[in-house]
N, C-alpha and C. Protein backbone atom coordinates (compact mmCIF):
# COMPACT_ATOMS: atom_id res chain seq x y z
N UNK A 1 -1.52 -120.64 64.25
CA UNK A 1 -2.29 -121.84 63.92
C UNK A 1 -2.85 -121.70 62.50
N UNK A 2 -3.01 -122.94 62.11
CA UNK A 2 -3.74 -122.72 60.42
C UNK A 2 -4.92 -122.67 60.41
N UNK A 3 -5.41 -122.00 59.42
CA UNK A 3 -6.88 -121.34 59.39
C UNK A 3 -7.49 -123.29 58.62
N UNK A 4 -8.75 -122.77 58.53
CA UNK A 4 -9.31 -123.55 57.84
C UNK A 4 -9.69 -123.70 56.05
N UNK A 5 -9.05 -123.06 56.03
CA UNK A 5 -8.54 -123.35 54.26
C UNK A 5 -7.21 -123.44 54.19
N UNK A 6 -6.27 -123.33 55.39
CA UNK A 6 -5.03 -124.05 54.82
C UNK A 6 -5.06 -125.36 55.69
N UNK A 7 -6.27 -125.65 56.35
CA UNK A 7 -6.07 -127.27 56.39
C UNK A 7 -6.87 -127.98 55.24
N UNK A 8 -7.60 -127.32 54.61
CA UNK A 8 -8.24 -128.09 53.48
C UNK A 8 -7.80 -128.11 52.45
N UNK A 9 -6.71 -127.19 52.06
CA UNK A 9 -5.47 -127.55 51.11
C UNK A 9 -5.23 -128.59 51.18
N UNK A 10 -4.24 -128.58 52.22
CA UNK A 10 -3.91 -129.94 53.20
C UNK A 10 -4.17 -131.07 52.94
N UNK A 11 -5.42 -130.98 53.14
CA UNK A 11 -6.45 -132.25 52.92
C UNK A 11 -6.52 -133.24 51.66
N UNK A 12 -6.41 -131.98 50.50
CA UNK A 12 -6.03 -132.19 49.43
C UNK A 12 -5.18 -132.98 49.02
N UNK A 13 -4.58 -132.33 49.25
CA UNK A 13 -2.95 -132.42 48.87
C UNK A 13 -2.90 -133.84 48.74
N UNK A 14 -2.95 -134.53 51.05
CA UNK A 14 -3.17 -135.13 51.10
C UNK A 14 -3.42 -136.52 50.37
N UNK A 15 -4.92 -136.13 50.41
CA UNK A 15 -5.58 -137.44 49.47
C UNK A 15 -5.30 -137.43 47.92
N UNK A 16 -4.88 -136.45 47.39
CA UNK A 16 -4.09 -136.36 46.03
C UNK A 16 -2.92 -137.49 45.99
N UNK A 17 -2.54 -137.34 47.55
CA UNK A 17 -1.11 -138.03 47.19
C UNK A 17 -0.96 -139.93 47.79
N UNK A 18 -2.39 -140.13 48.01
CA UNK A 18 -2.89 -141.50 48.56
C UNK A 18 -2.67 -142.72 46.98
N UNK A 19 -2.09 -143.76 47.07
CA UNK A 19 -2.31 -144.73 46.07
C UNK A 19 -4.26 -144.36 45.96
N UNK A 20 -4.51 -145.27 44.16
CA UNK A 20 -5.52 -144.50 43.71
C UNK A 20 -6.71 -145.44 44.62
N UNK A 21 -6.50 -147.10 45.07
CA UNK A 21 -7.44 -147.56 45.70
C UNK A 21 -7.70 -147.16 46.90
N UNK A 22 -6.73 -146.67 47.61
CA UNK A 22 -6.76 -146.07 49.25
C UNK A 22 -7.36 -144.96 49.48
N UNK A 23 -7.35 -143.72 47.88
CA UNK A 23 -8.06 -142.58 47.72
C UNK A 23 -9.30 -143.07 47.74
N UNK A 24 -9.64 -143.61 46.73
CA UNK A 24 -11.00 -143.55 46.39
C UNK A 24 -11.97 -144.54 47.63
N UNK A 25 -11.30 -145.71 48.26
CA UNK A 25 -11.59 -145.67 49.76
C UNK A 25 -12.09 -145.19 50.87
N UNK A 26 -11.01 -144.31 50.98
CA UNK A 26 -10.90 -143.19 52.28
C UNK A 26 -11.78 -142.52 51.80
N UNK A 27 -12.38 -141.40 50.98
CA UNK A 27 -13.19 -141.31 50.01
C UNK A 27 -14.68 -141.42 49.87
N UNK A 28 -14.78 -142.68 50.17
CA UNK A 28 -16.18 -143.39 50.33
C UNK A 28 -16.71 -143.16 51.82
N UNK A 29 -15.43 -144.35 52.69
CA UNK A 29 -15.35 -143.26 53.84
C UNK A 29 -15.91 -142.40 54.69
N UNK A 30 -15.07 -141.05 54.17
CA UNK A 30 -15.47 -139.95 54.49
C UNK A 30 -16.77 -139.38 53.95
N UNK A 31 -17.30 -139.77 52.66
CA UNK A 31 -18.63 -139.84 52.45
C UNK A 31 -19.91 -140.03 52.98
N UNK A 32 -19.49 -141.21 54.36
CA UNK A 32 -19.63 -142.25 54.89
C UNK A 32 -20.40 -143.41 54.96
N UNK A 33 -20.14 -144.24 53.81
CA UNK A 33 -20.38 -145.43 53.29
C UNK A 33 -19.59 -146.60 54.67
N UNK A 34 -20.11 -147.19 55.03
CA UNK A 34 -19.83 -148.34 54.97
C UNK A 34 -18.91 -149.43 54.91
N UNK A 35 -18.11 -149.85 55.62
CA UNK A 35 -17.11 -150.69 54.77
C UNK A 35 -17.87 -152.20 54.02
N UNK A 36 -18.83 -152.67 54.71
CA UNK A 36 -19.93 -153.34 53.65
C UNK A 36 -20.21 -152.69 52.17
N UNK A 37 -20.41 -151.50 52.51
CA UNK A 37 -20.48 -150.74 51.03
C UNK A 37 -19.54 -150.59 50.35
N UNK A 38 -18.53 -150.07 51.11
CA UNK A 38 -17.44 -150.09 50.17
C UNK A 38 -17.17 -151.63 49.41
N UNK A 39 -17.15 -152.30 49.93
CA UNK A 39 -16.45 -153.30 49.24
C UNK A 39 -17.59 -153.70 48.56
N UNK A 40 -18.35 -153.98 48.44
CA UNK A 40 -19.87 -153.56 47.62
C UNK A 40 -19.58 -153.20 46.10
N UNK A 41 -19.70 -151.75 46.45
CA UNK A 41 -19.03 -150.44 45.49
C UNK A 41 -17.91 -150.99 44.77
N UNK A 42 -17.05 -151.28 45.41
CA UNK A 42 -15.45 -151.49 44.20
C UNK A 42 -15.35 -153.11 44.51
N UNK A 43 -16.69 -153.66 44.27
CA UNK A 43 -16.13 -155.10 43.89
C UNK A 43 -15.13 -155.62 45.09
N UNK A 44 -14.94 -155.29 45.95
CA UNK A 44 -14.05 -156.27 46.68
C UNK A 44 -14.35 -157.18 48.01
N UNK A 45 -13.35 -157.84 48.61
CA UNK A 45 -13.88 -158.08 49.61
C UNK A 45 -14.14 -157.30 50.68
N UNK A 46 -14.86 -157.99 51.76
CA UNK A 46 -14.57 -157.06 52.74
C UNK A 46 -13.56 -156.51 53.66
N UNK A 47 -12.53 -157.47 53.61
CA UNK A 47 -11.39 -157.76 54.22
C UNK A 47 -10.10 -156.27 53.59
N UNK A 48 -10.65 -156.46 51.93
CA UNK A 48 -9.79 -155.48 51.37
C UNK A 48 -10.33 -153.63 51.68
N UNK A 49 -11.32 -153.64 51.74
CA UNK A 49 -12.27 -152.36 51.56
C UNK A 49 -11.62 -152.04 53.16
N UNK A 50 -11.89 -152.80 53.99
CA UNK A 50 -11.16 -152.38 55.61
C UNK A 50 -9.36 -152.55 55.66
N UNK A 51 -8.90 -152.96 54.52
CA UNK A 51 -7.56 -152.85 54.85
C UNK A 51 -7.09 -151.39 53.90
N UNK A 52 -7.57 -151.04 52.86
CA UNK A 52 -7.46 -150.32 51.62
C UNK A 52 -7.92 -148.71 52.76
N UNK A 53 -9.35 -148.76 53.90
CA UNK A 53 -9.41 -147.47 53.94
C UNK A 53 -8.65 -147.70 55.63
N UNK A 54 -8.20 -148.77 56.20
CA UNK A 54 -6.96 -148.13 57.06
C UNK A 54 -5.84 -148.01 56.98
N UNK A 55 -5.42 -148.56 55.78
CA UNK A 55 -4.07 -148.07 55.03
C UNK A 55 -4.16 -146.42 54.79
N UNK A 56 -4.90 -145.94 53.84
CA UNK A 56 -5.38 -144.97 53.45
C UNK A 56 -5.56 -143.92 54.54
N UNK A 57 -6.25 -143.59 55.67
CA UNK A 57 -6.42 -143.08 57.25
C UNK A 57 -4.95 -142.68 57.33
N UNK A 58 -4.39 -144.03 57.54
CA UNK A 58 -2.84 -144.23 58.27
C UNK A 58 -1.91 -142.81 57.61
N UNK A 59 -2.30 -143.10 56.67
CA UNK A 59 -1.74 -142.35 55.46
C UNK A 59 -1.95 -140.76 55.30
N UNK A 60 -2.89 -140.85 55.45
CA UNK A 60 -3.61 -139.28 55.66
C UNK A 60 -2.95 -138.72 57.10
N UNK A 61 -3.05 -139.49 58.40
CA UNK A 61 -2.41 -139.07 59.15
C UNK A 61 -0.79 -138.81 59.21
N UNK A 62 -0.58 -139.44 58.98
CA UNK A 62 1.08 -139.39 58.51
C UNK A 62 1.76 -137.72 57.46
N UNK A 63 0.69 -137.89 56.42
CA UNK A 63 0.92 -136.56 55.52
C UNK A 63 0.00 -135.46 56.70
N UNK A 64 -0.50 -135.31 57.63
CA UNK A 64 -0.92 -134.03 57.81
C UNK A 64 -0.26 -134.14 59.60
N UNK A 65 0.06 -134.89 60.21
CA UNK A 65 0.92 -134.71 61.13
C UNK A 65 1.85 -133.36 61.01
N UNK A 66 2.52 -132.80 62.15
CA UNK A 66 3.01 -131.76 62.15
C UNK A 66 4.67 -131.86 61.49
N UNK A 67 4.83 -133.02 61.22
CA UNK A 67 6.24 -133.40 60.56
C UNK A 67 5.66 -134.47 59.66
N UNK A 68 4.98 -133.84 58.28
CA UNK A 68 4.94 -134.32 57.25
C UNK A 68 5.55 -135.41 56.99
N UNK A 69 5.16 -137.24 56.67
CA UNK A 69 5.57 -137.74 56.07
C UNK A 69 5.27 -138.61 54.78
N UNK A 70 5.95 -138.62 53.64
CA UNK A 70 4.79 -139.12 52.29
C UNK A 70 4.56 -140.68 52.47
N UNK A 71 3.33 -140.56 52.08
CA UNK A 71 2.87 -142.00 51.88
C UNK A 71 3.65 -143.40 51.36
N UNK A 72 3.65 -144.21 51.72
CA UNK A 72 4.47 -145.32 51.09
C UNK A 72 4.05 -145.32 49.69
């Protein structure tokens, strides 16, 4: 099993490899802001801030699943 610094590589990697609005999203997020806030924060709607950080999620799960796949 992987320790916990090679899932936070991972993690990295990960959100390294997220489009830059879905990063900085997911991001906020995990910070845990709000999706009121978020979209707040980066000017948007609310509609986008909840589509931007479950795109983003989706995404993260996908790259750290046990059969890696890259983000759209």
């Amino acid at each position: 099993a992987p320790d916990a610094g090679d899932l936070l590589v991972r993690l990295h990697e990960a959100l390294r490899s997220l489009q830059r609005s879905r990063r900085v999203a997911v991001r906020l997020h995990l910070d845990g802001h709000s999706l009121a806030e978020i979209a707040r924060l980066l000017d948007w709607t609310p509609a986008q801030a909840r589509n931007q950080v479950y795109r983003g999620l989706a995404d993260l799960r996908r790259f750290l699943s046990p059969d890696p796949v890259p983000p759209r």
